[in-house]
Protein backbone atom coordinates (compact mmCIF):
# COMPACT_ATOMS: atom_id res chain seq x y z
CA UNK A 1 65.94 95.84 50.77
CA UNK A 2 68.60 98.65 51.35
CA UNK A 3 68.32 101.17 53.88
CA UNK A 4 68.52 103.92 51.66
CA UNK A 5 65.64 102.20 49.40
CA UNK A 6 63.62 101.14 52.88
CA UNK A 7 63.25 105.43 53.71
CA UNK A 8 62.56 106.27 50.09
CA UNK A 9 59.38 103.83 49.87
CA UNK A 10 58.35 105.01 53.13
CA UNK A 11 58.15 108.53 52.06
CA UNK A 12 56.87 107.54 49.03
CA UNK A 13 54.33 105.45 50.70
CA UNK A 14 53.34 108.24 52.87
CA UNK A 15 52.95 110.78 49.82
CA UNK A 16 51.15 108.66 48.22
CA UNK A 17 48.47 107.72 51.06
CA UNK A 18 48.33 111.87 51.66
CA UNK A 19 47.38 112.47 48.12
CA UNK A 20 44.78 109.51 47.91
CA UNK A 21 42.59 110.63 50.89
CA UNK A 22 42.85 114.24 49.93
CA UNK A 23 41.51 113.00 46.54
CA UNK A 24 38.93 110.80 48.41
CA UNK A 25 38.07 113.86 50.69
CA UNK A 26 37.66 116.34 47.73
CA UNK A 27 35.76 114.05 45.60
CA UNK A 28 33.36 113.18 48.42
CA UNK A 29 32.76 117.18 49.54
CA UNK A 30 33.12 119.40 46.46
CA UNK A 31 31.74 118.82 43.08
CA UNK A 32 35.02 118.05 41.70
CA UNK A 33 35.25 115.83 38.27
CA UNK A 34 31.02 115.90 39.27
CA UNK A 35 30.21 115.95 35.26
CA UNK A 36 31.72 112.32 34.80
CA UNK A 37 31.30 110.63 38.32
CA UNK A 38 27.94 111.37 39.66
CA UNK A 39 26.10 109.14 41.87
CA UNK A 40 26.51 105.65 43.34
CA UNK A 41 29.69 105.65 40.63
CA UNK A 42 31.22 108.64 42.99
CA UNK A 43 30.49 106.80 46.39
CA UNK A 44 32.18 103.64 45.35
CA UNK A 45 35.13 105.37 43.88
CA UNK A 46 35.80 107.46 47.21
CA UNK A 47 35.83 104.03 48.60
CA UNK A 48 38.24 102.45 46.49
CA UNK A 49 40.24 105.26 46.93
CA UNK A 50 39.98 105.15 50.97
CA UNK A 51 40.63 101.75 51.05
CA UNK A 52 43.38 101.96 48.84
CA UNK A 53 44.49 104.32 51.18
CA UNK A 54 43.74 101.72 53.96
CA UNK A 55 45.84 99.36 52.26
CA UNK A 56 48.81 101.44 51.42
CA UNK A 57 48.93 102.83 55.02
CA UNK A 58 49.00 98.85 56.27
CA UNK A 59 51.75 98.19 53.89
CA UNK A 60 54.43 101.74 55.32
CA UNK A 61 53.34 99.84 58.73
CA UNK A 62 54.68 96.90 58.05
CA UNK A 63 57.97 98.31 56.26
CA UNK A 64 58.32 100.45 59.18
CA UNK A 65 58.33 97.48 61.51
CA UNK A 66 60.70 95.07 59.53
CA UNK A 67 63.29 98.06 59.34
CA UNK A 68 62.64 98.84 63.04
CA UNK A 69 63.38 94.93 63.83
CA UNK A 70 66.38 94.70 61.28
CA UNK A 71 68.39 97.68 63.13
């Protein structure tokens, strides 16, 4: 990949990991979008989201290390 491509999907990556636990966080503690996901359906949807989160954050680490090595 390019480096100008390489810093892009890191911030991208890093956006995008912000935004998902902030989701996570405000779906778990307020009663945000409470009228269609209410119960165990709300639990395993903030934990989608966190490990989605998880995953993406994995994912910027590894990008991060093949640019570091490639320099």
């Amino acid at each position: 990949m390019q480096p100008g491509l390489n810093i892009v999907s890191l911030w991208f990556g890093v956006i995008m990991v912000t935004l998902v636990v902030s989701g996570a966080v405000a779906i778990a503690f307020t009663d945000f979008m409470s009228d269609r996901l209410y119960g165990t359906k709300r639990v395993v949807f903030v934990f989608i989201l966190l490990g989605y989160a998880v995953y993406r954050s994995f994912r910027i680490y590894q990008v991060y290390q093949q640019n570091k090595n490639e320099r």
